[in-house]
C-alpha atoms as a PDB file:
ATOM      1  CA  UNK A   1      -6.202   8.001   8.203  1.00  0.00           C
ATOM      2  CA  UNK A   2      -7.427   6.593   5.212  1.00  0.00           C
ATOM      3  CA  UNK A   3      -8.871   3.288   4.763  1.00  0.00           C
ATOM      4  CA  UNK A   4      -9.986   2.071   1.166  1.00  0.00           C
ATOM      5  CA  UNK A   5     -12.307  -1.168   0.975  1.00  0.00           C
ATOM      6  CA  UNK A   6     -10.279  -2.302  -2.100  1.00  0.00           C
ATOM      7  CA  UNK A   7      -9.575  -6.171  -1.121  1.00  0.00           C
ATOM      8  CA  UNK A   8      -8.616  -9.509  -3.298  1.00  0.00           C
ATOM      9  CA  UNK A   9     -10.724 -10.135  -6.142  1.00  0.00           C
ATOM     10  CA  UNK A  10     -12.611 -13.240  -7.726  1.00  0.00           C
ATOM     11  CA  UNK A  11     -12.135 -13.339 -11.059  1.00  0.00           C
ATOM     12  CA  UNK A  12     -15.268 -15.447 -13.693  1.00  0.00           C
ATOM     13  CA  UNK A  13     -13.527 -16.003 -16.816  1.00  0.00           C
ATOM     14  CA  UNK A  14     -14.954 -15.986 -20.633  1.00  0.00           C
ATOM     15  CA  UNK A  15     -14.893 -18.647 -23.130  1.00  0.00           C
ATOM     16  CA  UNK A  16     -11.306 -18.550 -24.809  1.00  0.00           C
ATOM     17  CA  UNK A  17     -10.468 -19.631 -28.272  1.00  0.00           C
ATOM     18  CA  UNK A  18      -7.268 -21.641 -27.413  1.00  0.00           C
ATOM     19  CA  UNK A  19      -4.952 -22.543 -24.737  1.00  0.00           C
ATOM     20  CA  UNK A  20      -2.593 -20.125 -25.013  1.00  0.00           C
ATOM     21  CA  UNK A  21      -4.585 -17.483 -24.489  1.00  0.00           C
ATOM     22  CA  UNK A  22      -6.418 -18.666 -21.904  1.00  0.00           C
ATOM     23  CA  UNK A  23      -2.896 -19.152 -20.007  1.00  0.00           C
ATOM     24  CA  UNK A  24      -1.969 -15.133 -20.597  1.00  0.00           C
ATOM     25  CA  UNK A  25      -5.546 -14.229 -19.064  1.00  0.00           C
ATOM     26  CA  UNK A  26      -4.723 -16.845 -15.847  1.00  0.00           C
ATOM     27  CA  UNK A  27      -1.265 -14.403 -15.707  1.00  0.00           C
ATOM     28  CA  UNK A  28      -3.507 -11.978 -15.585  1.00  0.00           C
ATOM     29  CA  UNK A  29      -6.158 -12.428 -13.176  1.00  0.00           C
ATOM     30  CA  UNK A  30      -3.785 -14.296 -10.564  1.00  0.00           C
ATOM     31  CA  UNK A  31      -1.681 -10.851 -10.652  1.00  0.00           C
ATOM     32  CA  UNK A  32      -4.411  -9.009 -10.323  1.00  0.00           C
ATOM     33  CA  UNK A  33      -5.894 -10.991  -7.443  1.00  0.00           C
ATOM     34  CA  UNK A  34      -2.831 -11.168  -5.974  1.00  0.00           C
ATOM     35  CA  UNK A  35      -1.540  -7.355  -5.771  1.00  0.00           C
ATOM     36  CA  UNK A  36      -4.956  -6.743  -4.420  1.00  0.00           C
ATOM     37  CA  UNK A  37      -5.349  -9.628  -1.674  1.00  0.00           C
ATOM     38  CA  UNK A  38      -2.240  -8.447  -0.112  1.00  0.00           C
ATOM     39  CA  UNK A  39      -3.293  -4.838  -0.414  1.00  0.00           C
ATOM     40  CA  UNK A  40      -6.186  -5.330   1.853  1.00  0.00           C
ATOM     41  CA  UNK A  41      -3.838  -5.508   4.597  1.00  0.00           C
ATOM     42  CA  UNK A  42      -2.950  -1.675   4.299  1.00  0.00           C
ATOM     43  CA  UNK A  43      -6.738  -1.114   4.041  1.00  0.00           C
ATOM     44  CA  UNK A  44      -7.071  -2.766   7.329  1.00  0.00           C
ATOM     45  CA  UNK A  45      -3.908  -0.970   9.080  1.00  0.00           C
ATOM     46  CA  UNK A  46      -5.351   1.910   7.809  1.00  0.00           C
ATOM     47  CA  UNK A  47      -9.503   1.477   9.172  1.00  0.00           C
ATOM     48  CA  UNK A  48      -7.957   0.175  12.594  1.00  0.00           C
ATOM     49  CA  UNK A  49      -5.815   3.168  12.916  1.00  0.00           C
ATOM     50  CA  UNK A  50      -8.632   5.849  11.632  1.00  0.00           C
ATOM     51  CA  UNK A  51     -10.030   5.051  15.000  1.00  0.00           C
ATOM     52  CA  UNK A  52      -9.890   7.640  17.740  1.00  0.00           C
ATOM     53  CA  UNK A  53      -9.664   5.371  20.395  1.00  0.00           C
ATOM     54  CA  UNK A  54      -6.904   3.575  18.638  1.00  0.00           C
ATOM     55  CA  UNK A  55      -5.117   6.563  17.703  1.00  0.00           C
ATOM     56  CA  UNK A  56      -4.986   6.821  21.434  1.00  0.00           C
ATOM     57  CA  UNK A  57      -3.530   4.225  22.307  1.00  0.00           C
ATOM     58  CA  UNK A  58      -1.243   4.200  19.692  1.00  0.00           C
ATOM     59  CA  UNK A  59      -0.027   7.826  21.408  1.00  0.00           C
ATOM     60  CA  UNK A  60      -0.134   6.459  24.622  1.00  0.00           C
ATOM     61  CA  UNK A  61       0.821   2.731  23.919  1.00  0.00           C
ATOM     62  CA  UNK A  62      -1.663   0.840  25.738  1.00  0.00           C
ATOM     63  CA  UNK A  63      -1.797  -2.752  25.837  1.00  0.00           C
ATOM     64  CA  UNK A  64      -5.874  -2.857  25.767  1.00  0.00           C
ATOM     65  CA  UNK A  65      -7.177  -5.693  23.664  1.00  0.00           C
ATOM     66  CA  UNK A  66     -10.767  -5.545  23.852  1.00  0.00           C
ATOM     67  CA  UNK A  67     -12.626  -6.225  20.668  1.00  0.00           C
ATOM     68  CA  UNK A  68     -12.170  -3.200  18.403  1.00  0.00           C
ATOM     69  CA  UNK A  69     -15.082  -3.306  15.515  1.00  0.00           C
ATOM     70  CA  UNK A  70     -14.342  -1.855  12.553  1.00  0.00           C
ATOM     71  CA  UNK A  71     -16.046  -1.919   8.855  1.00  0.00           C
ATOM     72  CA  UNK A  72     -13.469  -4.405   7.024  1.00  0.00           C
ATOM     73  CA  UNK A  73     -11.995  -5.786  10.279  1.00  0.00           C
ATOM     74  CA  UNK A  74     -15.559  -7.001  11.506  1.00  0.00           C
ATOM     75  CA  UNK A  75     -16.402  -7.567  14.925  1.00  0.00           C
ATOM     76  CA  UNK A  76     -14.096  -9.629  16.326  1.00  0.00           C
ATOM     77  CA  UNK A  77     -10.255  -8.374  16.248  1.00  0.00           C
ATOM     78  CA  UNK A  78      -8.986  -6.801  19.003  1.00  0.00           C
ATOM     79  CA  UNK A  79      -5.498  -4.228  18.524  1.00  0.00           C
ATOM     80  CA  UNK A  80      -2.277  -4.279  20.780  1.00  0.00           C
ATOM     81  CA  UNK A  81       0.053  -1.399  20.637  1.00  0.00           C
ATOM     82  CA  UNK A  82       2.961  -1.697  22.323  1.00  0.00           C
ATOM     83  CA  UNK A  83       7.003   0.538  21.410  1.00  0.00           C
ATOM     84  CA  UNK A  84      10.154  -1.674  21.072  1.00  0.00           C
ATOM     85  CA  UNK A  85      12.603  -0.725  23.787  1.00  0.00           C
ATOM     86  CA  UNK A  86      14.952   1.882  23.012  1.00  0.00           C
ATOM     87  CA  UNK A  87      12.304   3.067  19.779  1.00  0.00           C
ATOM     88  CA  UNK A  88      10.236   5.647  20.632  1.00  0.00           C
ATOM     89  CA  UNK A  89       9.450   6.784  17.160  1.00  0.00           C
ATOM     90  CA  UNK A  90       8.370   3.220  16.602  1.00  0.00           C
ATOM     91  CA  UNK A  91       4.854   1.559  17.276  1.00  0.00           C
ATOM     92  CA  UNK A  92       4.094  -2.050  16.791  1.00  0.00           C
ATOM     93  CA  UNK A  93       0.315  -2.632  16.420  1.00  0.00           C
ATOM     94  CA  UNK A  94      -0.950  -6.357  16.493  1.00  0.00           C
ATOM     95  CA  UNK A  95      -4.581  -6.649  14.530  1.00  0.00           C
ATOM     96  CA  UNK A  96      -5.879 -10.368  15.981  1.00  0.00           C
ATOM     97  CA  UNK A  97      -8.676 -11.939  14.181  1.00  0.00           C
ATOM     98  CA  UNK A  98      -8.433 -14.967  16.135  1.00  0.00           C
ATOM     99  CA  UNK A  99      -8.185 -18.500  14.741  1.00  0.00           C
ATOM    100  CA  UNK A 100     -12.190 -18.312  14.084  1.00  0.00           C
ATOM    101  CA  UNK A 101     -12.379 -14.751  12.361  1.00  0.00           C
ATOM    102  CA  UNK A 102     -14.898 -13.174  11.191  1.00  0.00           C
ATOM    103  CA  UNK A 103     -16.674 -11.459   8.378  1.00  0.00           C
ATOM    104  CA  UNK A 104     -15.753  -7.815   7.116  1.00  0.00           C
ATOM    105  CA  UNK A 105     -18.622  -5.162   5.689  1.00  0.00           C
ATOM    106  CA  UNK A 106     -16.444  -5.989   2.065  1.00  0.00           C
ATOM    107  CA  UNK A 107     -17.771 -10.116   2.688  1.00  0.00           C
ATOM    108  CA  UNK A 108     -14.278 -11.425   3.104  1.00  0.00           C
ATOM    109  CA  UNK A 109     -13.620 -13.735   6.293  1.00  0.00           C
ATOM    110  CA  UNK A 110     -10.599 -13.412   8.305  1.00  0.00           C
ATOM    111  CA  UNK A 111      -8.305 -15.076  10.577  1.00  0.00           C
ATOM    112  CA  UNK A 112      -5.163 -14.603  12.019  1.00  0.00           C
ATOM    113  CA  UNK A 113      -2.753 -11.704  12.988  1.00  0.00           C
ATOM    114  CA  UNK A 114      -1.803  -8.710  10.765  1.00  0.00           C
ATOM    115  CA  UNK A 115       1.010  -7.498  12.660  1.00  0.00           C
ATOM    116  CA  UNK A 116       2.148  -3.460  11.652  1.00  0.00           C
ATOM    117  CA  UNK A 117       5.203  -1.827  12.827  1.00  0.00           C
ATOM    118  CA  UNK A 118       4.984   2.668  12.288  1.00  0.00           C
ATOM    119  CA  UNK A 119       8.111   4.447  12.071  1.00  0.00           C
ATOM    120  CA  UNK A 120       7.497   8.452  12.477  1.00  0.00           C
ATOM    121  CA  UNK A 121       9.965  10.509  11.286  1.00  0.00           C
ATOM    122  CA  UNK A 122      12.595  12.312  13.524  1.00  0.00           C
ATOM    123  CA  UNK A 123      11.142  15.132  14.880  1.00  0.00           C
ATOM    124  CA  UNK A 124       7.814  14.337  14.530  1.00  0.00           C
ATOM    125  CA  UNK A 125       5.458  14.363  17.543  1.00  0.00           C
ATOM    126  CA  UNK A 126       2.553  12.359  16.272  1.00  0.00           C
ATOM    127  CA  UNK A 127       2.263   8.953  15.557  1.00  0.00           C
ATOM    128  CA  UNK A 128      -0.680   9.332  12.265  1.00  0.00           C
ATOM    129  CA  UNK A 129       1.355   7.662   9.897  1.00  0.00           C
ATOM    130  CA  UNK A 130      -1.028   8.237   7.298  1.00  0.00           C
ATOM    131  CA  UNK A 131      -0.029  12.445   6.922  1.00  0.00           C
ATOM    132  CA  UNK A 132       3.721  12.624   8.159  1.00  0.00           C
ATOM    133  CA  UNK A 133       6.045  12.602   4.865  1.00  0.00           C
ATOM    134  CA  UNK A 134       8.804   9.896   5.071  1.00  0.00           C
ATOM    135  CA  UNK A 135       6.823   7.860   7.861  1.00  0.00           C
ATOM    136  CA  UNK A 136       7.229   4.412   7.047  1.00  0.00           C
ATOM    137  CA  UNK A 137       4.565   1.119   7.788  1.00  0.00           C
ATOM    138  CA  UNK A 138       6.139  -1.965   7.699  1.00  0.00           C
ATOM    139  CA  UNK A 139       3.302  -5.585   7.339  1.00  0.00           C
ATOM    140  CA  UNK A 140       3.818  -8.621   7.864  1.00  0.00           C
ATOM    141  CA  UNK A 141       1.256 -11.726   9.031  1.00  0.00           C
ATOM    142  CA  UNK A 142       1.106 -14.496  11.067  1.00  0.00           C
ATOM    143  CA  UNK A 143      -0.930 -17.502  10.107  1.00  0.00           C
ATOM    144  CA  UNK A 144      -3.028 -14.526   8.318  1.00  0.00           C
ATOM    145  CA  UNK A 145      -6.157 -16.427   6.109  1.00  0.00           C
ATOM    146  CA  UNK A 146      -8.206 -14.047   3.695  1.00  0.00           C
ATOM    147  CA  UNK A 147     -11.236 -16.665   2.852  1.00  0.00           C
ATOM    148  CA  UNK A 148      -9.274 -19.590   3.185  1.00  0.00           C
ATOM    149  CA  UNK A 149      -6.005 -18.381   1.331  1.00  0.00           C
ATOM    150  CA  UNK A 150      -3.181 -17.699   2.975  1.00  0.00           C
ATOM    151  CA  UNK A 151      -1.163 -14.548   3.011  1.00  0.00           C
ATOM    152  CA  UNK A 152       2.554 -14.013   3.217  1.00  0.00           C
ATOM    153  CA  UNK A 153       5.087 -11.418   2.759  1.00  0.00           C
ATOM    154  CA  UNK A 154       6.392  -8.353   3.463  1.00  0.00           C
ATOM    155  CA  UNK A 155       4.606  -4.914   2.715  1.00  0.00           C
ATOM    156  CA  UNK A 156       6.733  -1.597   3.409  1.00  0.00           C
ATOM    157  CA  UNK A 157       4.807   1.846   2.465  1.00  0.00           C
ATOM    158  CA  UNK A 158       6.583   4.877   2.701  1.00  0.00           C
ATOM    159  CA  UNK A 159       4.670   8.452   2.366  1.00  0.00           C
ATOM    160  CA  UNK A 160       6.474  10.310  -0.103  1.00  0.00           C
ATOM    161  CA  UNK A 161       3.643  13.567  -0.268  1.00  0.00           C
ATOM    162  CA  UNK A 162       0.615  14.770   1.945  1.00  0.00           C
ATOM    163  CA  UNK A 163      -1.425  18.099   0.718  1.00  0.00           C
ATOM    164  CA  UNK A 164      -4.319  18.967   2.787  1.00  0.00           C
ATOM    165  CA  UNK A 165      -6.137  22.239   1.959  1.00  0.00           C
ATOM    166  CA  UNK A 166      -9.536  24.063   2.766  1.00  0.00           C
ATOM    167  CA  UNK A 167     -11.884  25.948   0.228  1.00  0.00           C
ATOM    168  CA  UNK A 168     -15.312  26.633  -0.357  1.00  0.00           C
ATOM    169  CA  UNK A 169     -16.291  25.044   3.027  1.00  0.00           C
ATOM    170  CA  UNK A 170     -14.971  21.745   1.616  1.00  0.00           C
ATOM    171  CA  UNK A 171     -11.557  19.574   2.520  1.00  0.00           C
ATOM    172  CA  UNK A 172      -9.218  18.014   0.152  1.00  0.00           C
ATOM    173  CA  UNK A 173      -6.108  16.337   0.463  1.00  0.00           C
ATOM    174  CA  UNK A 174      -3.751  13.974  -1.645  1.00  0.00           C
ATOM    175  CA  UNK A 175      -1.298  11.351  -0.152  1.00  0.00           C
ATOM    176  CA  UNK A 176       1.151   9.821  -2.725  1.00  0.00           C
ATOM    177  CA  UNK A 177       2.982   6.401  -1.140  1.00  0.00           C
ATOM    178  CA  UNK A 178       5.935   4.022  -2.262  1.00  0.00           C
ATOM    179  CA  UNK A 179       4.700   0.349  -1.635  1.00  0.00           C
ATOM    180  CA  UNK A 180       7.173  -2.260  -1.949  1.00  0.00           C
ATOM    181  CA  UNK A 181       6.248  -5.921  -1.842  1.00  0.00           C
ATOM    182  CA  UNK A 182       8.870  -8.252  -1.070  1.00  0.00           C
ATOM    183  CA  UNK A 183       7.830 -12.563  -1.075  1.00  0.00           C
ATOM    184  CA  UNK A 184       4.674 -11.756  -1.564  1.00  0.00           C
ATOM    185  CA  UNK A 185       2.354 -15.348  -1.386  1.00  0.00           C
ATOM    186  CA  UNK A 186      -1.114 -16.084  -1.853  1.00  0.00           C
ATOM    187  CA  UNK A 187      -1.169 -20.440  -0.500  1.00  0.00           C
ATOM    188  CA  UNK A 188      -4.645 -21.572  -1.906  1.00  0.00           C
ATOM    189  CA  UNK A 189      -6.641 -24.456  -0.238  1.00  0.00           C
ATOM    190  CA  UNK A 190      -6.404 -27.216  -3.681  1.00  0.00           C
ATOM    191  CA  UNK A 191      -2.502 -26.574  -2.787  1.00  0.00           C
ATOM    192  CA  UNK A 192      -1.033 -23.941  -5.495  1.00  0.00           C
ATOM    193  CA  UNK A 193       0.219 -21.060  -4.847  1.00  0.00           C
ATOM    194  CA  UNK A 194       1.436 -17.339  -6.437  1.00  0.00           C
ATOM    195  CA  UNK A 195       4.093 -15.758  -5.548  1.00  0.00           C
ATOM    196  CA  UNK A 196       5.194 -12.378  -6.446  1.00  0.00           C
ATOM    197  CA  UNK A 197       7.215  -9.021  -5.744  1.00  0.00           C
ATOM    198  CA  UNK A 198       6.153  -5.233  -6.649  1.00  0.00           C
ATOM    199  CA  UNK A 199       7.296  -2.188  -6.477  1.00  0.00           C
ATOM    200  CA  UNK A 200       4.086   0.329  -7.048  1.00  0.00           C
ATOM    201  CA  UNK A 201       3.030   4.019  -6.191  1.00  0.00           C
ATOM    202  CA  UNK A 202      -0.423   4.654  -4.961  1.00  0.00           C
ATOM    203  CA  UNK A 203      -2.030   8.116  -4.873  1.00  0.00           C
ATOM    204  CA  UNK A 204      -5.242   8.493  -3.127  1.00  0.00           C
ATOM    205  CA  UNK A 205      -7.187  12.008  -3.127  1.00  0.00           C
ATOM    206  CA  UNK A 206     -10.737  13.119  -1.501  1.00  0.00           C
ATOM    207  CA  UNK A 207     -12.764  16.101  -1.504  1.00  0.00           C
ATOM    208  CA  UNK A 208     -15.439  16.513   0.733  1.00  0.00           C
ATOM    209  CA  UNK A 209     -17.403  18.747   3.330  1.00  0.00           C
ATOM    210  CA  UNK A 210     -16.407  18.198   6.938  1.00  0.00           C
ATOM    211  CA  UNK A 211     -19.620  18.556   8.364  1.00  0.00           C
ATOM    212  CA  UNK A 212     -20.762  15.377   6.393  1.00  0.00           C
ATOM    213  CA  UNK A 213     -18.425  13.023   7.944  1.00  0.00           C
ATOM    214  CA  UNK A 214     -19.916   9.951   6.568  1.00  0.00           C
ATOM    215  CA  UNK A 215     -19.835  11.402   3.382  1.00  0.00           C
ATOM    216  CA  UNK A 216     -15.714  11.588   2.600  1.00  0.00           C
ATOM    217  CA  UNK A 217     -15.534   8.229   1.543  1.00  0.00           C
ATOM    218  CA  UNK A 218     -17.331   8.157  -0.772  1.00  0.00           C
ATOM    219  CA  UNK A 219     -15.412  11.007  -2.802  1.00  0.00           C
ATOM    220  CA  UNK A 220     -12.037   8.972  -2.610  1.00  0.00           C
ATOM    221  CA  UNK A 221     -10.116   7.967  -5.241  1.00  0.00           C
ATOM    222  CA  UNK A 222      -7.431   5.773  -5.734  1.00  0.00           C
ATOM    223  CA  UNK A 223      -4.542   5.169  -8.641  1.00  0.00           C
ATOM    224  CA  UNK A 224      -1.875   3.256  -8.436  1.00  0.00           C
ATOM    225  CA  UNK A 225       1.137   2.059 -10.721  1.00  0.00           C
ATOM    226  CA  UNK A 226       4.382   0.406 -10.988  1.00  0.00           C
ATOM    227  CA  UNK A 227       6.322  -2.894 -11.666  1.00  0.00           C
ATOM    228  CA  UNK A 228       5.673  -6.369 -10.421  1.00  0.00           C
ATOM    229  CA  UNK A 229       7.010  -9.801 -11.288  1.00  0.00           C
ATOM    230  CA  UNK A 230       5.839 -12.800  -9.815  1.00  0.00           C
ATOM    231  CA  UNK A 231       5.118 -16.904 -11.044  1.00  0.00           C
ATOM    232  CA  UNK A 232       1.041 -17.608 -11.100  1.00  0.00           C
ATOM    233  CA  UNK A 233      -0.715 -20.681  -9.385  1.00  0.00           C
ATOM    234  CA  UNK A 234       0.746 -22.532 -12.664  1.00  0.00           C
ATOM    235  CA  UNK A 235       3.717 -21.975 -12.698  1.00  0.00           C
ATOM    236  CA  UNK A 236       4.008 -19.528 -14.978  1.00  0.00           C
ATOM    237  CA  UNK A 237       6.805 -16.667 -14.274  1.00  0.00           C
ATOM    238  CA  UNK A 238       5.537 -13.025 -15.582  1.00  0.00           C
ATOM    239  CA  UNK A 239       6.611  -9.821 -15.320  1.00  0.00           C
ATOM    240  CA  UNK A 240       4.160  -6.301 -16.261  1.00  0.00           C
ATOM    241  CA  UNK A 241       4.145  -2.325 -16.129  1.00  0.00           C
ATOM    242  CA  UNK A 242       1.495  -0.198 -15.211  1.00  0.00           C
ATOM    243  CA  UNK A 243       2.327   3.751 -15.964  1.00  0.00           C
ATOM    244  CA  UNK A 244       0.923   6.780 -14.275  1.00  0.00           C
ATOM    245  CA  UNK A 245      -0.979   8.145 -17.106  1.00  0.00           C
ATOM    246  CA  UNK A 246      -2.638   4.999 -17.532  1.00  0.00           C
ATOM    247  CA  UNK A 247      -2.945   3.985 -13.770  1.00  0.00           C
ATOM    248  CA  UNK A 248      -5.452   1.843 -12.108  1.00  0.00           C
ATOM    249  CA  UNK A 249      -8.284   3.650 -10.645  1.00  0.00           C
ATOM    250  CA  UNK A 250     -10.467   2.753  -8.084  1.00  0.00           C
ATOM    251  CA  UNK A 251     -13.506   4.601  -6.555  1.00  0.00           C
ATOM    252  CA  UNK A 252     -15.045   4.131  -3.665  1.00  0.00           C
ATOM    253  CA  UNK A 253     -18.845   5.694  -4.987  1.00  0.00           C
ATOM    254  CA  UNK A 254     -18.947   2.652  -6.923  1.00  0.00           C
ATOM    255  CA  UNK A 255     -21.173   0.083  -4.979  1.00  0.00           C
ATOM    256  CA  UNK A 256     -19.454  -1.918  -2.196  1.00  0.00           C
ATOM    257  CA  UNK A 257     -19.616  -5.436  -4.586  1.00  0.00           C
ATOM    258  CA  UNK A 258     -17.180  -3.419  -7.337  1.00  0.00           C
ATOM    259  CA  UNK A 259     -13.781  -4.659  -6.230  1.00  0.00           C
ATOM    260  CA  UNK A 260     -11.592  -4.290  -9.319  1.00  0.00           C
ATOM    261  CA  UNK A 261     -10.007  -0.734 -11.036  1.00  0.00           C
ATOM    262  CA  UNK A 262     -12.745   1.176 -12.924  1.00  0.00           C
ATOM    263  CA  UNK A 263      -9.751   2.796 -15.652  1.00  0.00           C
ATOM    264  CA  UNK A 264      -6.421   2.215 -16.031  1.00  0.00           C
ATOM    265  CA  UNK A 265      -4.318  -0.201 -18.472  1.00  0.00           C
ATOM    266  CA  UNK A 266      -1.899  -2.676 -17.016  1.00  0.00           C
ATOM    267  CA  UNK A 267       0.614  -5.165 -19.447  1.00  0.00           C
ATOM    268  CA  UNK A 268       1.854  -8.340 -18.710  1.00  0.00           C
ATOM    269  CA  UNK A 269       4.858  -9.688 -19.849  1.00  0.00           C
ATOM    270  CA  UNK A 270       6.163 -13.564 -20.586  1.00  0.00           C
ATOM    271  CA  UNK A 271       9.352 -14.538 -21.758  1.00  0.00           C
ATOM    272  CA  UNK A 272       8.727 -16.134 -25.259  1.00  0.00           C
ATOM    273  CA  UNK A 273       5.114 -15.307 -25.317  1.00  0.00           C
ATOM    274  CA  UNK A 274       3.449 -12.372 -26.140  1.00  0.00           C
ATOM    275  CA  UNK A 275       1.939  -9.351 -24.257  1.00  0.00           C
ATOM    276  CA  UNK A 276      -1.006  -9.238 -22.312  1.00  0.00           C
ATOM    277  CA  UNK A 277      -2.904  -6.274 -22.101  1.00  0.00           C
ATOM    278  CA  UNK A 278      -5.144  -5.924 -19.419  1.00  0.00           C
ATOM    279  CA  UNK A 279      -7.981  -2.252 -20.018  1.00  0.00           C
ATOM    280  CA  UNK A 280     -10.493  -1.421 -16.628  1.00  0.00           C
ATOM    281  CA  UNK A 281     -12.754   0.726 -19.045  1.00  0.00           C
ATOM    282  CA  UNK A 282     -13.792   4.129 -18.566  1.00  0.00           C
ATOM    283  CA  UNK A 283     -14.758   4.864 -14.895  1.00  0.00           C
ATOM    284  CA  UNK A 284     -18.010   2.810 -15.148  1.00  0.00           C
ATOM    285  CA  UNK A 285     -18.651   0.932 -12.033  1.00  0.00           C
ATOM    286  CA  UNK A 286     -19.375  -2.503 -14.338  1.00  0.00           C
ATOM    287  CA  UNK A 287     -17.121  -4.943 -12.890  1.00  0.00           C
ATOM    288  CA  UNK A 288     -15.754  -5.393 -16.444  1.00  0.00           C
ATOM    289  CA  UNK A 289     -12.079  -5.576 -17.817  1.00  0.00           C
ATOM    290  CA  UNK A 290     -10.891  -6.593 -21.270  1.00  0.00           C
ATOM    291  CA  UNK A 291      -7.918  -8.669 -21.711  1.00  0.00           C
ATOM    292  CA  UNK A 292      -6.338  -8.218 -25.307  1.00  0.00           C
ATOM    293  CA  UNK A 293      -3.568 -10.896 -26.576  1.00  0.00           C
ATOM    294  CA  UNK A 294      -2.012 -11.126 -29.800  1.00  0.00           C
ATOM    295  CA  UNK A 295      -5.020  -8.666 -31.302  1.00  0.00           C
ATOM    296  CA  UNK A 296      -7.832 -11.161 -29.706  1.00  0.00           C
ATOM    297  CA  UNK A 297     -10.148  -8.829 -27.288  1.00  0.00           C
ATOM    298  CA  UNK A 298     -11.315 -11.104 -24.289  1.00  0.00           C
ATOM    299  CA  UNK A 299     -13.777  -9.174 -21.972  1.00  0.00           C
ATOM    300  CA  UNK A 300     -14.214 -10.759 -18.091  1.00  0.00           C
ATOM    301  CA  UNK A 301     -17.165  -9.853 -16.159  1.00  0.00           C
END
C-alpha cells in the first residue's frame, strides 16, 4: 500500500553552553534517530508490497526470488513469500539485501534480511495488509545493517482504521496504525549501542487524482505519537511523550534530503534531570528542530 521514504536520521549538533545540556540533546537525537532507523523497515515492507507483481505472489505464494527493484529497497533484494503450514491467513515475506547490499533512492545502504510475517483477518480474502482493519505485520531482521548500524527488534503494526473515499475526481484515504516496538537496538560500528521500546500511533492520509499516479506521493502525510523509553549510546536511560495534537509530521513534498518531522513537539524525560523539549517548527521543509532545556533554546540544523 503505502510506502513513506521516512528512514534514520543524522543528526549535526550546535555549540552547547555546558555539559548537561549537551547530554539532554544526545537523549534527544539518539531517540529520534532511533524510532526512525527502525521505522524504515515498515517503509520497506510497505514499497515491496505496493508492487503488483509482489502482491501476486503474495496471493498466490510463490517462491520467485528474482531481483525485485524498488525505490528504497534499490536494485538488488529479491522477495520470498511463502504460508506457514496450517496458516492460511498468514504470509511470511523474506526482503534479502544480500551480504553486499545496496543503495536505496533515500541514500541509505543496506544489507541483510528484513523478514515480515502478514496476518489477515478472519474472513478476509485479500492479503493487502495495508487496508484490512485488525490485519497485523509482524518485523523482525536478520543480520539487517542500515549504513553500517545494525538493527534489532521486534516491530508489530496493527491497522486500527482505513477510510478511502472519491470526490471531485480526486482519491483520499486515511489509515491510522498501532506500532509497538519491543528490544528495539541500533549496534553502531565504534561499539555503542541504543536500545529502546515504543508504543506509538501513526496516521498517514493522501489526496490525490488517480489519473496522476506518480503524483499521490507526493500529497502524503504522516503524524505519529506515543510513548517510548529506551537508554542512549551513553548510557543514559530516558523516557518521553509525544501527544496527538502536537504529533510529528512528516511530508513527503518536502525534498527527498528532508528526513526529520516538519511540526510536531516531542518531550523527553530523565530521572533527576530536567525535561527536554524537542519543537519540528511549522511545516517548513528546513531540516531544523529546536531543542529547549531548562529555558535554554538550542536549534540543530
Amino acid at each position: 500500500m503505502i510506502a513513506i521514504t521516512f528512514t534514520s536520521l543524522t543528526f549535526s549538533a550546535c555549540k552547547r553552553k555546558d555539559a548537561e545540556d549537551d547530554s539532554n540533546q544526545k537523549v534527544a537525537v539518539d531517540n529520534a534517530q532511533a524510532e526512525f532507523t527502525i521505522n524504515s523497515a515498515l517503509d520497506i515492507s510497505e514499497q515491496a508490497l505496493d508492487m503488483p507483481t509482489v502482491q501476486a505472489r503474495v496471493a498466490s505464494e510463490s517462491h520467485e526470488k528474482t531481483p525485485t527493484p524498488f525505490p528504497q529497497g534499490g536494485t538488488c533484494a529479491t522477495i520470498d513469500v511463502t504460508t506457514p503450514a496450517g496458516q492460511a491467513n498468514v504470509r511470511n515475506v523474506v526482503i534479502d539485501f544480500g551480504s553486499v547490499g545496496c543503495t536505496g533512492t533515500d541514500g541509505r545502504l543496506r544489507r541483510g534480511k528484513v523478514l515480515v510475517t502478514f496476518t489477515r483477518p478472519q474472513g478476509s480474502v485479500n492479503f493487502n495488509p495495508f487496508n484490512q482493519v485488525n490485519a497485523i505485520t509482524s518485523i523482525t531482521f536478520d543480520n539487517h545493517f542500515v549504513d553500517d548500524v545494525k538493527v534489532e527488534g521486534t516491530k508489530t503494526v496493527t491497522v486500527n482504521e482505513f477510510v478511502a473515499a472519491t470526490a471531485n475526481n480526486n482519491f483520499a484515504f486515511l489509515r491510522r496504525v498501532n506500532i509497538v516496538v519491543v528490544n528495539g537496538k541500533l549496534s553502531f560500528p565504534d561499539g555503542t549501542t541504543h536500545t529502546w521500546n515504543t508504543n506509538r500511533n501513526r496516521r498517514l492520509s493522501a489526496v490525490y487524482n488517480p489519473t496522476t499516479p506518480l503524483v499521490w506521493r507526493s500529497t502524503v502525510r504522516l503524524n505519529i505519537w506515543g510513548t517510548y523509553a529506551g537508554v542512549n549510546r551513553n548510557g543514559v536511560s530516558y523516557s518521553g511523550t509525544c501527544n496527538e495534537n502536537e504529533s510529528l509530521l512528516f511530508k513527503n513534498s518536502c525534498p527527498p534530503n528532508v528526513r526529520r518531522p516538519v511540526s510536531g513537539i516531542l518531550t523527553l524525560t530523565r530521572s533527576g534531570r530536567p525535561n527536554a523539549v524537542l519543537n519540528f517548527g511549522d511545516e517548513s521543509c528546513d531540516n531544523t528542530f529546536t531543542v529547549t532545556v531548562n529555558g535554554n533554546v538550542y536549534t540543530i540544523n
